[in-house]
Structure formats: C-alpha cells, structure tokens
C-alpha atoms as a PDB file:
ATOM      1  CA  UNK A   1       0.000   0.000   0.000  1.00  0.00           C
ATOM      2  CA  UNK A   2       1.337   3.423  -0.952  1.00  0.00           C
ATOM      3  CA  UNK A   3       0.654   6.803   1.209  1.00  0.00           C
ATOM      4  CA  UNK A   4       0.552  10.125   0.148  1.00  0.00           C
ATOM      5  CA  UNK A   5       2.732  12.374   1.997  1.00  0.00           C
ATOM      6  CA  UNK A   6       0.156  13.738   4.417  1.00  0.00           C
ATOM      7  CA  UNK A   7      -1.081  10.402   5.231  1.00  0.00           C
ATOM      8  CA  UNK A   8       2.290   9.630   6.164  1.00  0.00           C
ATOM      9  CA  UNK A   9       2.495  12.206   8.282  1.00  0.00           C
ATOM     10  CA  UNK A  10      -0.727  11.548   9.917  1.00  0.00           C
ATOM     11  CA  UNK A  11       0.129   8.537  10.763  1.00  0.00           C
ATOM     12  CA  UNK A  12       3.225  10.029  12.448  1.00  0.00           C
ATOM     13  CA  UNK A  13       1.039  12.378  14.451  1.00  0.00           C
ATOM     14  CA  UNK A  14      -1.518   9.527  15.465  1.00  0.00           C
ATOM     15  CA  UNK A  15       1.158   7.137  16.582  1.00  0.00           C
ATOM     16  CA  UNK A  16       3.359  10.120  18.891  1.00  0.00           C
ATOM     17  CA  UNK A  17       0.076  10.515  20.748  1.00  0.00           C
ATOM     18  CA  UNK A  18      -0.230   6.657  20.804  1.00  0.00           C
ATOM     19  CA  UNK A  19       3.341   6.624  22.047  1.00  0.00           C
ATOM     20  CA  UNK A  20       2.662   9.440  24.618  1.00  0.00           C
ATOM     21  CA  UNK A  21      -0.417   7.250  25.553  1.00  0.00           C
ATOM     22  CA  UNK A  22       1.771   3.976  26.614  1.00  0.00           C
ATOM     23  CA  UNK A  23       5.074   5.919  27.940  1.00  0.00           C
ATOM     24  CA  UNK A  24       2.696   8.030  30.436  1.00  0.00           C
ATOM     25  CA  UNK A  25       0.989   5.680  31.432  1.00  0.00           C
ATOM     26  CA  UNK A  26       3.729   3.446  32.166  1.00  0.00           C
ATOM     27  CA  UNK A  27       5.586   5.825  34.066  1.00  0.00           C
ATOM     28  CA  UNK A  28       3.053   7.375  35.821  1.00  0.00           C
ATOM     29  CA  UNK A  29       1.891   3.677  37.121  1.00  0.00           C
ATOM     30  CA  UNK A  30       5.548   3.255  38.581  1.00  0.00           C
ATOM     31  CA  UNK A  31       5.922   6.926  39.695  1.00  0.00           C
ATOM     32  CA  UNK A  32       2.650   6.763  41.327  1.00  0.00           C
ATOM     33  CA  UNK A  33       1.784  10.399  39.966  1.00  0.00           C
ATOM     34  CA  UNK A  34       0.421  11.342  36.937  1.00  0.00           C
ATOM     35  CA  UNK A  35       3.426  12.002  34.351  1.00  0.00           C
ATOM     36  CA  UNK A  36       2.813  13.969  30.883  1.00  0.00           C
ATOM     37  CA  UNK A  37       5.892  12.324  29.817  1.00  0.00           C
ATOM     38  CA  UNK A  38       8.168  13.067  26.561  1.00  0.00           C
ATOM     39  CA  UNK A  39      10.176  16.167  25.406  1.00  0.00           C
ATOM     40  CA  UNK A  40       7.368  18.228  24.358  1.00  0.00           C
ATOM     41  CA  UNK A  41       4.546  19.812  26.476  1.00  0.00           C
ATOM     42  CA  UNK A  42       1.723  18.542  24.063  1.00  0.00           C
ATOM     43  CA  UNK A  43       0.509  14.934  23.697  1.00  0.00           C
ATOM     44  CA  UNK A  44       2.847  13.857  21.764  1.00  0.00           C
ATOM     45  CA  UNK A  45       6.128  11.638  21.710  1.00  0.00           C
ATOM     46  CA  UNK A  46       7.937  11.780  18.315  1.00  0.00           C
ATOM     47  CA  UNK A  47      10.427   9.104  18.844  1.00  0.00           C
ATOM     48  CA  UNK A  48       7.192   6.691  18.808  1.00  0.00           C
ATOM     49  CA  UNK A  49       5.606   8.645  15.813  1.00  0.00           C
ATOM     50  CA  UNK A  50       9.006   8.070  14.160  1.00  0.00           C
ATOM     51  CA  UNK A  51       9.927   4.572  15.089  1.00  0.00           C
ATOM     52  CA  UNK A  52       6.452   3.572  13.747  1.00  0.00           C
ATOM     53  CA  UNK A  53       6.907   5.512  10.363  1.00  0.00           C
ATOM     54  CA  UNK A  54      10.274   3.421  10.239  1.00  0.00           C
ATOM     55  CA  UNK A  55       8.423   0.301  11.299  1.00  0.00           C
ATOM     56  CA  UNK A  56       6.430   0.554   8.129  1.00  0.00           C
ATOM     57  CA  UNK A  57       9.051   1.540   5.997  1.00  0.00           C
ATOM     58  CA  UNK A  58      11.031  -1.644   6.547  1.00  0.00           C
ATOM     59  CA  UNK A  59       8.556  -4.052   6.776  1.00  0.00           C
ATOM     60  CA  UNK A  60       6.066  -2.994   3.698  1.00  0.00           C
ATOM     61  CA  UNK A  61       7.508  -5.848   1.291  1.00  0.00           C
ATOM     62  CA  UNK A  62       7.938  -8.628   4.124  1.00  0.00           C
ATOM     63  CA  UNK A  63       4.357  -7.854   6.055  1.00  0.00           C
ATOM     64  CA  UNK A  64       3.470 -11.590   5.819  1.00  0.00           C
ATOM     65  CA  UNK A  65       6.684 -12.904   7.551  1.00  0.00           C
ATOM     66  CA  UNK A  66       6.795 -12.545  11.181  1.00  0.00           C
ATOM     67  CA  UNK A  67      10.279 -13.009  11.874  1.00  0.00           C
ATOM     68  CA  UNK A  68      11.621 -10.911   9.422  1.00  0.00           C
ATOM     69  CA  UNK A  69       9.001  -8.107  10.670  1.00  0.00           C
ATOM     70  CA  UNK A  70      10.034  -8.516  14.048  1.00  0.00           C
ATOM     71  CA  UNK A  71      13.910  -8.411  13.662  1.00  0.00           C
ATOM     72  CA  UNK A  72      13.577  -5.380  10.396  1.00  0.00           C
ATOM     73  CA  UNK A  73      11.666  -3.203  13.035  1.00  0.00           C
ATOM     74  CA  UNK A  74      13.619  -4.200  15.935  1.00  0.00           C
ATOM     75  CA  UNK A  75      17.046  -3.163  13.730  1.00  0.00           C
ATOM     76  CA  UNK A  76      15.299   0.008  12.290  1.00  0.00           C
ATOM     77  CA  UNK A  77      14.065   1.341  15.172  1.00  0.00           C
ATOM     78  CA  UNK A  78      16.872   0.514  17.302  1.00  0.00           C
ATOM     79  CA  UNK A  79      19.096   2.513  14.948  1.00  0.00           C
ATOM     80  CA  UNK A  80      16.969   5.918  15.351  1.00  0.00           C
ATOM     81  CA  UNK A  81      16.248   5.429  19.006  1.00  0.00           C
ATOM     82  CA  UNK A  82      20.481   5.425  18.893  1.00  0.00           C
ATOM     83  CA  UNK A  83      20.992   8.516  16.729  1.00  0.00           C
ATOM     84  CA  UNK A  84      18.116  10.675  18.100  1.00  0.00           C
ATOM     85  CA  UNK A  85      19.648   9.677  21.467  1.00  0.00           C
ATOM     86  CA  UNK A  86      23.047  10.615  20.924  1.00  0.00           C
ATOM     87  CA  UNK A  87      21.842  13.847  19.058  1.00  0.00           C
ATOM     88  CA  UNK A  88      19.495  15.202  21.969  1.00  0.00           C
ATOM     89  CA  UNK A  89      22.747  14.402  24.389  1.00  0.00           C
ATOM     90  CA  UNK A  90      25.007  16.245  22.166  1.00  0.00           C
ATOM     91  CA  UNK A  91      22.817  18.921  21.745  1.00  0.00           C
ATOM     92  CA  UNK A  92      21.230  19.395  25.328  1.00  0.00           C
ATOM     93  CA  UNK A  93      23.647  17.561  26.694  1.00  0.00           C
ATOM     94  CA  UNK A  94      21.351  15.812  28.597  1.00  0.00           C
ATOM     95  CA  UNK A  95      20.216  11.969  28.308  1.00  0.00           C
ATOM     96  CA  UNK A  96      16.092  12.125  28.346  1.00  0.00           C
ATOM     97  CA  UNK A  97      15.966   8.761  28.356  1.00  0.00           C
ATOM     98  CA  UNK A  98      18.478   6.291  30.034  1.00  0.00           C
ATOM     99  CA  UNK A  99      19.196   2.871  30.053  1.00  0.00           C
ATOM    100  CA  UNK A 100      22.420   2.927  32.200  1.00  0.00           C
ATOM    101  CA  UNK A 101      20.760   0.424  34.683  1.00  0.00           C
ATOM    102  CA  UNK A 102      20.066  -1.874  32.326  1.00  0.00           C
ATOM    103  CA  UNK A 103      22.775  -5.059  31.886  1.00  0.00           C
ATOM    104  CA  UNK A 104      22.797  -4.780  27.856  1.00  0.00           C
ATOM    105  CA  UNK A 105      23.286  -1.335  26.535  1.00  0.00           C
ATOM    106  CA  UNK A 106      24.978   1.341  24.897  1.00  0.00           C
ATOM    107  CA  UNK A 107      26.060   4.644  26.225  1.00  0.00           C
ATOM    108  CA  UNK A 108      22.188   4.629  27.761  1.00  0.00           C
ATOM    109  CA  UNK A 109      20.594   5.182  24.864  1.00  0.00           C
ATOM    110  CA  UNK A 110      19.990   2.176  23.495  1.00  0.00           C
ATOM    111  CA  UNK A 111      19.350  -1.548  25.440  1.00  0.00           C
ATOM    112  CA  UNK A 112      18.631  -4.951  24.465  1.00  0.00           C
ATOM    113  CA  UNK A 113      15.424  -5.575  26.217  1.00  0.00           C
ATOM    114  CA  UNK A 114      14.014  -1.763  24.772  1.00  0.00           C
ATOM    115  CA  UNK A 115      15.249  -3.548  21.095  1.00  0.00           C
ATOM    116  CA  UNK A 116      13.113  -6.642  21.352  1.00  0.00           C
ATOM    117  CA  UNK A 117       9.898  -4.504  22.538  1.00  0.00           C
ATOM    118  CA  UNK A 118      10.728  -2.602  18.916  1.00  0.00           C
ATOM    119  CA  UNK A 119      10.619  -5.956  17.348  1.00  0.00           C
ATOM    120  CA  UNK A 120       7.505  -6.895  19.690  1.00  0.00           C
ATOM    121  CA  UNK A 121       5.729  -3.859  18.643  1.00  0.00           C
ATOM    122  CA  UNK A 122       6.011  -4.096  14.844  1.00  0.00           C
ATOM    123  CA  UNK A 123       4.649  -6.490  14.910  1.00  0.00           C
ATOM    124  CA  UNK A 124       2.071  -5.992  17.061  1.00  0.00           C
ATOM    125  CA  UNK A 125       1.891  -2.688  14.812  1.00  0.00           C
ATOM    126  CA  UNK A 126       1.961  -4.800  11.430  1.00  0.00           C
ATOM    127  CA  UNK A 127      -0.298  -7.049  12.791  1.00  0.00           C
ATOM    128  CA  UNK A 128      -3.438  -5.747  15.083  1.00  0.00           C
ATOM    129  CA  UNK A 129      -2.946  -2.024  15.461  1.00  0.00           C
ATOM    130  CA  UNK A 130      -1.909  -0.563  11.941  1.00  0.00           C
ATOM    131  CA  UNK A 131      -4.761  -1.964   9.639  1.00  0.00           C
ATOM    132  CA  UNK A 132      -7.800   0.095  11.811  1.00  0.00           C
ATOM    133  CA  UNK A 133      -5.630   3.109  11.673  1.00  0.00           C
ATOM    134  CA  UNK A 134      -4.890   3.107   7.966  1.00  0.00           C
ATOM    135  CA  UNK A 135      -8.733   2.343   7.393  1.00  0.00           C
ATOM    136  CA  UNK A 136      -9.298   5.590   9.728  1.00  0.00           C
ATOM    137  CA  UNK A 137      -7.015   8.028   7.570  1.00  0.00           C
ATOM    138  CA  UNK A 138      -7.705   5.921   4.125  1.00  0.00           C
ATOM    139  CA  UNK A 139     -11.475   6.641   4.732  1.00  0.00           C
ATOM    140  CA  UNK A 140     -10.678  10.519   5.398  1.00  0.00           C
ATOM    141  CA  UNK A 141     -11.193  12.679   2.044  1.00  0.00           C
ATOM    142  CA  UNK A 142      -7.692  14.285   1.006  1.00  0.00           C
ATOM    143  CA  UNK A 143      -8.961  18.053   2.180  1.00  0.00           C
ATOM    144  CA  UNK A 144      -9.529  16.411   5.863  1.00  0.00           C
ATOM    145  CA  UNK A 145      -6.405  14.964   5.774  1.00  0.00           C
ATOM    146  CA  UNK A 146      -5.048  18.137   4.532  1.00  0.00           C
ATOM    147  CA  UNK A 147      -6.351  20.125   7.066  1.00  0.00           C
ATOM    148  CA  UNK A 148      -5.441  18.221  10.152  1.00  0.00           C
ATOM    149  CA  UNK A 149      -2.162  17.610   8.857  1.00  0.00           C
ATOM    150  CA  UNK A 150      -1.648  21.745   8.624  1.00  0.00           C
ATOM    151  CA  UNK A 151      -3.414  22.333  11.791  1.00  0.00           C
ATOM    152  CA  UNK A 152      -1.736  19.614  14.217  1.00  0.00           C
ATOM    153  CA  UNK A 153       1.637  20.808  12.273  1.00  0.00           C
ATOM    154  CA  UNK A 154       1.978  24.437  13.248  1.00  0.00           C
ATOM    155  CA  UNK A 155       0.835  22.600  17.007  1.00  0.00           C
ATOM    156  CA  UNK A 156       3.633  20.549  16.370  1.00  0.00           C
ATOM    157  CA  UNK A 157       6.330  23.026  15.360  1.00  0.00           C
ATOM    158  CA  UNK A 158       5.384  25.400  17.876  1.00  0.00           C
ATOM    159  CA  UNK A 159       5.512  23.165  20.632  1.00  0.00           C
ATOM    160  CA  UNK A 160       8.839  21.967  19.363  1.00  0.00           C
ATOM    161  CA  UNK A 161      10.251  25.403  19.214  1.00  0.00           C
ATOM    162  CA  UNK A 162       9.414  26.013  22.852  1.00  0.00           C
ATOM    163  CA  UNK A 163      10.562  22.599  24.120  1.00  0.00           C
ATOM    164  CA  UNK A 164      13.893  23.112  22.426  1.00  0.00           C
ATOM    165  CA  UNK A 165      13.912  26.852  23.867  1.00  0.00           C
ATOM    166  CA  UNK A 166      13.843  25.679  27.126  1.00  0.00           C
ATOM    167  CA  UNK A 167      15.929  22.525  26.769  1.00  0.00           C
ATOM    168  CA  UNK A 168      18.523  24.921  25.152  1.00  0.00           C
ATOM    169  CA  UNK A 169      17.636  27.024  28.326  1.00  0.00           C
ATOM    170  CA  UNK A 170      18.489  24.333  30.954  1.00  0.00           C
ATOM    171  CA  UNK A 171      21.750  23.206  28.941  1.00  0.00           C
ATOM    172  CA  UNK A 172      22.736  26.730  29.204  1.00  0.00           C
ATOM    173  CA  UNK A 173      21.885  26.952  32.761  1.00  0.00           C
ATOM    174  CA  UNK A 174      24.212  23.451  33.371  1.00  0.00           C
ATOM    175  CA  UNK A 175      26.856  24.867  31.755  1.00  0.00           C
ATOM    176  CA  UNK A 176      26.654  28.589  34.070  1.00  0.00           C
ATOM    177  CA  UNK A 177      26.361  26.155  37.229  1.00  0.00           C
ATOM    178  CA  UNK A 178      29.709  24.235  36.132  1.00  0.00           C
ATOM    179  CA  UNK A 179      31.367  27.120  35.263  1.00  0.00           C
ATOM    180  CA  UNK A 180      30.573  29.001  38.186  1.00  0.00           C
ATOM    181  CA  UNK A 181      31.716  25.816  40.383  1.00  0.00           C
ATOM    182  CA  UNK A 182      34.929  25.689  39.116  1.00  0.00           C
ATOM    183  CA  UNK A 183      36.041  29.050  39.086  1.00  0.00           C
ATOM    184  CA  UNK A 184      34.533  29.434  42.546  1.00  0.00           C
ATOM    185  CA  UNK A 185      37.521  26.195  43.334  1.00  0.00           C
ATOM    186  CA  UNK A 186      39.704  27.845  41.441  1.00  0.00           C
ATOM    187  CA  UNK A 187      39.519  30.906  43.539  1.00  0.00           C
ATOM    188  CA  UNK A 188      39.102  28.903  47.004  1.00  0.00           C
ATOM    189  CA  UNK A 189      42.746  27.228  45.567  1.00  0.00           C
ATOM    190  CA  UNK A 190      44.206  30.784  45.052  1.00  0.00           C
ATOM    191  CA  UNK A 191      43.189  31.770  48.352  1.00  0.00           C
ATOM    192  CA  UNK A 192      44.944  28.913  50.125  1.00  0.00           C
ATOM    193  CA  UNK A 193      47.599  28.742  48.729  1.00  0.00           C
ATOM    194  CA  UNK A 194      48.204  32.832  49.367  1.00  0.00           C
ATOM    195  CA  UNK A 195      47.081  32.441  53.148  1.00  0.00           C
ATOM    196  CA  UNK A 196      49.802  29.005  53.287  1.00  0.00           C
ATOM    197  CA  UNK A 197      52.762  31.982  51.945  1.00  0.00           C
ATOM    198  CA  UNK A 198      51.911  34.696  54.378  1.00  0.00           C
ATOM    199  CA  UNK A 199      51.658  32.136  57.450  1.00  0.00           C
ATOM    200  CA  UNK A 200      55.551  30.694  56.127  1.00  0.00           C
ATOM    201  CA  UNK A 201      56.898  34.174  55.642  1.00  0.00           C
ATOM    202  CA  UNK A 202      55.671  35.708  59.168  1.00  0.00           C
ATOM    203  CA  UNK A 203      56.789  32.550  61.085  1.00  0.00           C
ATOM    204  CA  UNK A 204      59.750  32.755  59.314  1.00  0.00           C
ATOM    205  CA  UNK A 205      60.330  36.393  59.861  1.00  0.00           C
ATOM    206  CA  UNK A 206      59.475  35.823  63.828  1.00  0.00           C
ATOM    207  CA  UNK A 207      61.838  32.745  64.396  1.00  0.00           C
ATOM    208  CA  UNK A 208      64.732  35.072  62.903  1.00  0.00           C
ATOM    209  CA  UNK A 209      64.093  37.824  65.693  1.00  0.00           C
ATOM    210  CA  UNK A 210      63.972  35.359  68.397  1.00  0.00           C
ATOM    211  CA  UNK A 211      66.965  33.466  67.284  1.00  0.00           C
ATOM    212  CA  UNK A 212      68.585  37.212  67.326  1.00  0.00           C
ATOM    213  CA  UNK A 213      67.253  37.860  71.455  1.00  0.00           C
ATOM    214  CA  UNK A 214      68.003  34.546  72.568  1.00  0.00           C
ATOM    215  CA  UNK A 215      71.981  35.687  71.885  1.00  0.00           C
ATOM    216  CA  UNK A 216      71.392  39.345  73.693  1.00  0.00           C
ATOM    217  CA  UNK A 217      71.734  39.670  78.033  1.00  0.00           C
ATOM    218  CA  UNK A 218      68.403  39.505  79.969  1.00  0.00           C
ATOM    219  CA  UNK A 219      67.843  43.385  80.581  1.00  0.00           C
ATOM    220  CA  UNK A 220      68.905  44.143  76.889  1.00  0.00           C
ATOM    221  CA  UNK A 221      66.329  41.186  75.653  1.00  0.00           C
ATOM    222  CA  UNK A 222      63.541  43.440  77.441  1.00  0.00           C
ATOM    223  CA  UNK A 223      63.921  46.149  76.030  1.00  0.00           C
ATOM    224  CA  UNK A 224      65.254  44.665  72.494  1.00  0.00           C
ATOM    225  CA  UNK A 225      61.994  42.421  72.428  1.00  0.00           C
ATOM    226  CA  UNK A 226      59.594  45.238  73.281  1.00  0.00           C
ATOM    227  CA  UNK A 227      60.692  47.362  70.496  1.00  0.00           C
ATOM    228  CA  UNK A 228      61.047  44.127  68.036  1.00  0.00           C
ATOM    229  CA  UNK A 229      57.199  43.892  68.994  1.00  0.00           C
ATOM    230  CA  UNK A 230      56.368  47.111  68.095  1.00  0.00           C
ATOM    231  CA  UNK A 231      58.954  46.810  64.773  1.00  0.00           C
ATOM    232  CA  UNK A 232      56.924  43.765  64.021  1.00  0.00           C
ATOM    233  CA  UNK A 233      53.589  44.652  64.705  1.00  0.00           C
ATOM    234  CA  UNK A 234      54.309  47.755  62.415  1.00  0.00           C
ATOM    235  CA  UNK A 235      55.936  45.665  59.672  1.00  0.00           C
ATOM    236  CA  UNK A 236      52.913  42.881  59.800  1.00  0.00           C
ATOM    237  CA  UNK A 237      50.663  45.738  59.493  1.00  0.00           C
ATOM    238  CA  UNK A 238      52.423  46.995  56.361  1.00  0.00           C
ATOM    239  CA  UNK A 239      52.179  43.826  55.037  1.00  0.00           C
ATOM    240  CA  UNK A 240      49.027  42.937  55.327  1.00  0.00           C
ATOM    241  CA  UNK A 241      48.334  45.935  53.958  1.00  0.00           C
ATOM    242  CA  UNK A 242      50.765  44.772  51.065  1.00  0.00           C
ATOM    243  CA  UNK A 243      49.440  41.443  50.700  1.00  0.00           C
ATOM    244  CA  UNK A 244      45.468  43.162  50.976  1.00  0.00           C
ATOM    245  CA  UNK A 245      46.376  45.263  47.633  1.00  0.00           C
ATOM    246  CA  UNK A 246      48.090  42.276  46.210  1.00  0.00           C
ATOM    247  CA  UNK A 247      44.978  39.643  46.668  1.00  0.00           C
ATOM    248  CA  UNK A 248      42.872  42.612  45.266  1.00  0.00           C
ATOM    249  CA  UNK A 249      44.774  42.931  42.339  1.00  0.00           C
ATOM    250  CA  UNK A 250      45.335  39.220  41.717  1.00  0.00           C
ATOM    251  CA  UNK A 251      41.760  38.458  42.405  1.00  0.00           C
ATOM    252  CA  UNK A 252      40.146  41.569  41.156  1.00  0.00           C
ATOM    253  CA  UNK A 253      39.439  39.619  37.758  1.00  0.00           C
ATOM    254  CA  UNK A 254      38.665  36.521  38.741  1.00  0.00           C
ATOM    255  CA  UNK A 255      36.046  37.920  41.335  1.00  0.00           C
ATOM    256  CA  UNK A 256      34.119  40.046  38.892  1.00  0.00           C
ATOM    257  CA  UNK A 257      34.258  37.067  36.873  1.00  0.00           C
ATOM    258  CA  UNK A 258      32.411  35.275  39.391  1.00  0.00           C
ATOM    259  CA  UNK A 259      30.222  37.951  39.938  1.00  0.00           C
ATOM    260  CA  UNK A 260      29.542  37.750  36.252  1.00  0.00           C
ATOM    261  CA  UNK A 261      29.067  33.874  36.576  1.00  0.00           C
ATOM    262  CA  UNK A 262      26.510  34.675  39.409  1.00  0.00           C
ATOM    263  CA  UNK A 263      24.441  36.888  37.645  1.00  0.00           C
ATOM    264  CA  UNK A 264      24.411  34.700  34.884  1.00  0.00           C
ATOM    265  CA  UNK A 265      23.359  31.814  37.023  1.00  0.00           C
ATOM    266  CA  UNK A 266      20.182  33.588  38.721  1.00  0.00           C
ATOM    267  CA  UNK A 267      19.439  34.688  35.398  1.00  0.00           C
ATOM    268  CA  UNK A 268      19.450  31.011  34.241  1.00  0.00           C
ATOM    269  CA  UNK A 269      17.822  29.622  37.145  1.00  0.00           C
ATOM    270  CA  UNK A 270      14.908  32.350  37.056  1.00  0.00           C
ATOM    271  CA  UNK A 271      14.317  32.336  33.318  1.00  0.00           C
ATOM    272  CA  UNK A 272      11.085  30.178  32.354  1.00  0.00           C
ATOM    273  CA  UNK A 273      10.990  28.107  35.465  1.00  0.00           C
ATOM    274  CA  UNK A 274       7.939  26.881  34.820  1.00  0.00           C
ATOM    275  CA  UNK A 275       8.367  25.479  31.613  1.00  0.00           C
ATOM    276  CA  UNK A 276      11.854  23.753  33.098  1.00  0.00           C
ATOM    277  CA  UNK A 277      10.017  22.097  35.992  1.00  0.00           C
ATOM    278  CA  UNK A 278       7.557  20.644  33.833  1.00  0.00           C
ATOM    279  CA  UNK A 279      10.798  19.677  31.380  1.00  0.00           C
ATOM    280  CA  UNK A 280      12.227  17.433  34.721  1.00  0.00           C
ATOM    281  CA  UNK A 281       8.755  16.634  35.713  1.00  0.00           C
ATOM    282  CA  UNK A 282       7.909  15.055  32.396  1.00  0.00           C
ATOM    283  CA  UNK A 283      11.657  12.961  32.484  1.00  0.00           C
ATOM    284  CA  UNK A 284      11.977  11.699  35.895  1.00  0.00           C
ATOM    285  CA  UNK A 285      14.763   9.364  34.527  1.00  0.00           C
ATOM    286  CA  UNK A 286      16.603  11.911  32.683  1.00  0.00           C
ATOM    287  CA  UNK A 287      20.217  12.424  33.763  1.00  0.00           C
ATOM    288  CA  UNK A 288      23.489  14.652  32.411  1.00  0.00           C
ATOM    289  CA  UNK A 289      26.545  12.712  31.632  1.00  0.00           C
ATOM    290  CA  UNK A 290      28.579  16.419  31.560  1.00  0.00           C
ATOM    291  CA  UNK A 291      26.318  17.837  34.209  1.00  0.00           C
ATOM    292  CA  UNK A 292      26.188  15.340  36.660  1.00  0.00           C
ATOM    293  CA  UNK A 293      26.044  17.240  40.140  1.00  0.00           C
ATOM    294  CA  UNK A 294      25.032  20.351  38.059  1.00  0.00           C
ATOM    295  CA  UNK A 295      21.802  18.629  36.829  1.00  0.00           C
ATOM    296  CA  UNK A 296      21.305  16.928  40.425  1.00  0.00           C
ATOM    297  CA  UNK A 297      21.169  20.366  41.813  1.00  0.00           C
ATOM    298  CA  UNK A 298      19.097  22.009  39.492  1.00  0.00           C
ATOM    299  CA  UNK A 299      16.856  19.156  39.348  1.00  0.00           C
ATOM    300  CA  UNK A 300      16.424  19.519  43.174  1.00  0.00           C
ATOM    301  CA  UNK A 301      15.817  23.395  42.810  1.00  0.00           C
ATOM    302  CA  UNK A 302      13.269  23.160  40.607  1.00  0.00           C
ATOM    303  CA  UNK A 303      10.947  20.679  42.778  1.00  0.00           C
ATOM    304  CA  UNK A 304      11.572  22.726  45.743  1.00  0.00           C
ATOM    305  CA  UNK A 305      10.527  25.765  43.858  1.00  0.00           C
ATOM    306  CA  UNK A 306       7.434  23.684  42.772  1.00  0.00           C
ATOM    307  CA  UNK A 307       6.924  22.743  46.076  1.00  0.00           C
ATOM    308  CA  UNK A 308       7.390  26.442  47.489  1.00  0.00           C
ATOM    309  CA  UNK A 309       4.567  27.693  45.333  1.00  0.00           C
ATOM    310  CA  UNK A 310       2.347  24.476  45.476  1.00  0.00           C
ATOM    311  CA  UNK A 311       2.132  25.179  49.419  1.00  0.00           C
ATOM    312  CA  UNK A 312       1.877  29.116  49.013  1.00  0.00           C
ATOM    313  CA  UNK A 313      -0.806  27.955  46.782  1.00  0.00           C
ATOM    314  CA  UNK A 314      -2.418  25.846  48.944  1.00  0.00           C
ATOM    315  CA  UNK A 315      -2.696  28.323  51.936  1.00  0.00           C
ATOM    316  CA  UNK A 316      -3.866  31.079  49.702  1.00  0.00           C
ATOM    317  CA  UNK A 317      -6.775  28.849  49.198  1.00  0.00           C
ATOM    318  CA  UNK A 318      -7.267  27.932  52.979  1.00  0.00           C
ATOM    319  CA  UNK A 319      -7.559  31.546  53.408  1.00  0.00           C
END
C-alpha cells in the first residue's frame, strides 16, 4: 500500500500521541503520579511517531513474515532510538531517556530488552494495530487529511520550538552552574595557597628575631623584644596591607568574573521556570553525563521551587 505524503504524516502524528499514551501511562503507574511524559509539552512523543513511520518503511515488502518483521523493526528502530539519542545528548547535553541500569546497553541510549519490545511492537503494529488506523485516515477525504495535517503541524512546530527553547535554556543553565563551580575552586585554591605563603613568611620572619634575642643579656632582651614587637607589629601591618592590595589585584578579575558567573546563574535559574520544571517533571529518569552534580542540583531546585509555590498555593486557598 502506498501513502501520500500527508497520510504519512498523519500517521506520524496519530502514533506520537499513541506513544505518549503507553510511555505516560507506564511511568506514571511506577511513579505513582500522573506524568505527561516526553520532550514536548503537548501529547505527543515523536520518537514513537518516528519509530512507527520506520516500522512501516522496513517491513512494507515482508508484512506476511513474522520473523523478518520482528527483527527489520527491531534493527530500524533501534538505529533511530540510537541517533536521536546521541543527538538530543550532544545537543542538550542531557540523556532524556536512560538505560544505564540496564545489563545490555549502549552509552544509555539504546538496550537490548528496549530492542526486542521494537521488534515486539512491529509487529504488534503490522499485525493488530496498523490496519484500523490506515482504514481511519484511508477513509478521510484528502482536504480532511489536509487540514489536520496543517493544523496539528503548526501545534507541532510550535511546541517543538518552545521545548527546544527551554531545553537549550536548561543546557545553558548546566553549563553557568559548572562554570561558576569551578572558578569558585579555582579561587578557594588561590586563596589557600596565598594564606599558606603569608603564614611561612611571618613565622619565618618571627623565628629570625627570636633566634637574634636569645643571643642578647636579659635586661637588653627586654627592652630589644619590646621594640622588636612594636617593629613587628608595624611591619605585619604593612604587610598585610601589602598582601590586601596584592589579593585585590590578583583576584580583582577573577572575582568580577564570578560575579559575572553569578548573575548569569540567577538569570538562568529564574528564566522560564515553569516550563523547566515541567521539562524534569515530564523525564523523571533523565540524567546529564557532563552535568552530573550540576543537573542533580538544578533538578532539586526546581521541585523545591514547585513545592514552594504548590504550598503558598495551597494556603492562599485555605484563606
């Protein structure tokens, strides 16, 4: 059976909501929570619309053998769950969907047991669920077709413009975090290492004078050690006064730097909020290879801000 372009992309819209159907549902059952899971914010999972437009590619001249079915579609859609996984991470640099835990898989993106449910479903797809959904769109006059396809299209493209906006957004805001971090050790180093200096070069400078009184008669060492005191205290004041200027003009950079960093950082953090909580909310499982503690923390700042305004919420209503 050939398609014309727009019922191929109908199908592609019909099975991303399918898709967003199972994956939901599946994850909400084990979260305990209702999820709206997937990338974007409406109904919608493309890598399911996609794997099953690659499902039927593969399989259109071998429909009546199973086997073949089962391992094309398992091979095809393995293959673009693996370079739509590696793109997103390279991209957003962020895994939305990991497979770490599993025993057989590749850089998270890709698994064994994930592979064989491809194979399951086309056929499953081929089988049971594809035939009611072609008669659907077949039985739909071309100008219907037309006009859903448009309609759920500029849906589609907008809601894929903001969900890459704000994954671009959180990416960015990993990357300020990191950043900040280790410039902030950086500094911390700096600072050590200066304080490590001045403590070796006044304990230094001290053990010299005593060395000096303890060859100098009682009486004399009185009056030698009160004004070597005073010389001291005068010549530690000048120095710290030294080493003040010379922190502030070795640091002077790297602190507006961080003050730079900072403000970049709140502005990150503060910037479409929202839409990033529902981002994490949607991927429970998502994690950062690059990001690691970055995306832990940010993760965890954006459910305590939900949490913050869910109670302020809650007692606005009480009242």
């Amino acid at each position: 059976m050939h398609y014309s372009i727009q019922q191929w992309v109908l199908f592609f819209y019909i099975y991303c909501f399918f898709g967003w159907c199972f994956e939901s549902t599946y994850v909400s059952i084990r979260k305990r929570r209702f999820v709206n899971r997937g990338f974007l914010h409406s109904p919608m999972l493309p890598i399911y619309g996609s794997g099953a437009v690659v499902m039927l590619l593969v399989t259109m001249q071998i429909r009546g053998h199973v086997v073949w079915m089962f391992f094309a579609g398992m091979v095809g859609a393995t293959l673009l769950e693996l370079l739509v996984g590696l793109a997103m991470e390279a991209i957003f640099k962020v895994k939305y969907w990991d497979y770490s835990n599993q025993r057989i898989q590749y850089k998270g993106v890709i698994c064994l047991s994930s592979s064989l449910c491809w194979g399951l479903f086309t056929v499953l797809l081929n089988q049971y669920i594809h035939k009611p959904v072609e008669e659907f769109v077949l039985g739909l006059s071309w100008v219907t077709v037309l006009v859903v396809v448009i309609v759920v299209s500029v849906i589609f493209l907008c809601d894929t413009v903001v969900s890459v906006k704000v994954a671009l957004g959180i990416r960015d805001m990993l990357d300020a975090k990191a950043r900040f971090r280790k410039e902030a050790a950086e500094v911390a180093e700096q600072l050590s290492e200066r304080f490590e200096s001045m403590r070796e070069n006044w304990s230094e400078s001290f053990g010299d004078r005593l060395t000096e009184l303890g060859k100098t008669p009682v009486v004399e060492r009185l009056n030698t050690l009160a004004d070597a005191v005073n010389e001291r205290l005068n010549a530690l004041a000048k120095m710290a006064g030294d080493r003040e200027q010379e922190e502030i003009r070795v640091l002077s950079g790297l602190r507006e730097r961080l003050k730079s960093l900072k403000r970049e950082n709140e502005s990150q953090t503060e910037r479409m909020t929202y839409l990033k909580l529902k981002m994490f909310r949607r991927n429970p499982t998502a994690t950062s290879g690059k990001f690691r503690e970055e995306f832990s923390q940010v993760r965890e700042e954006q459910l305590n801000w939900y949490e913050k305004h869910r109670q302020e919420k809650k007692k606005r209503k009480g009242q």
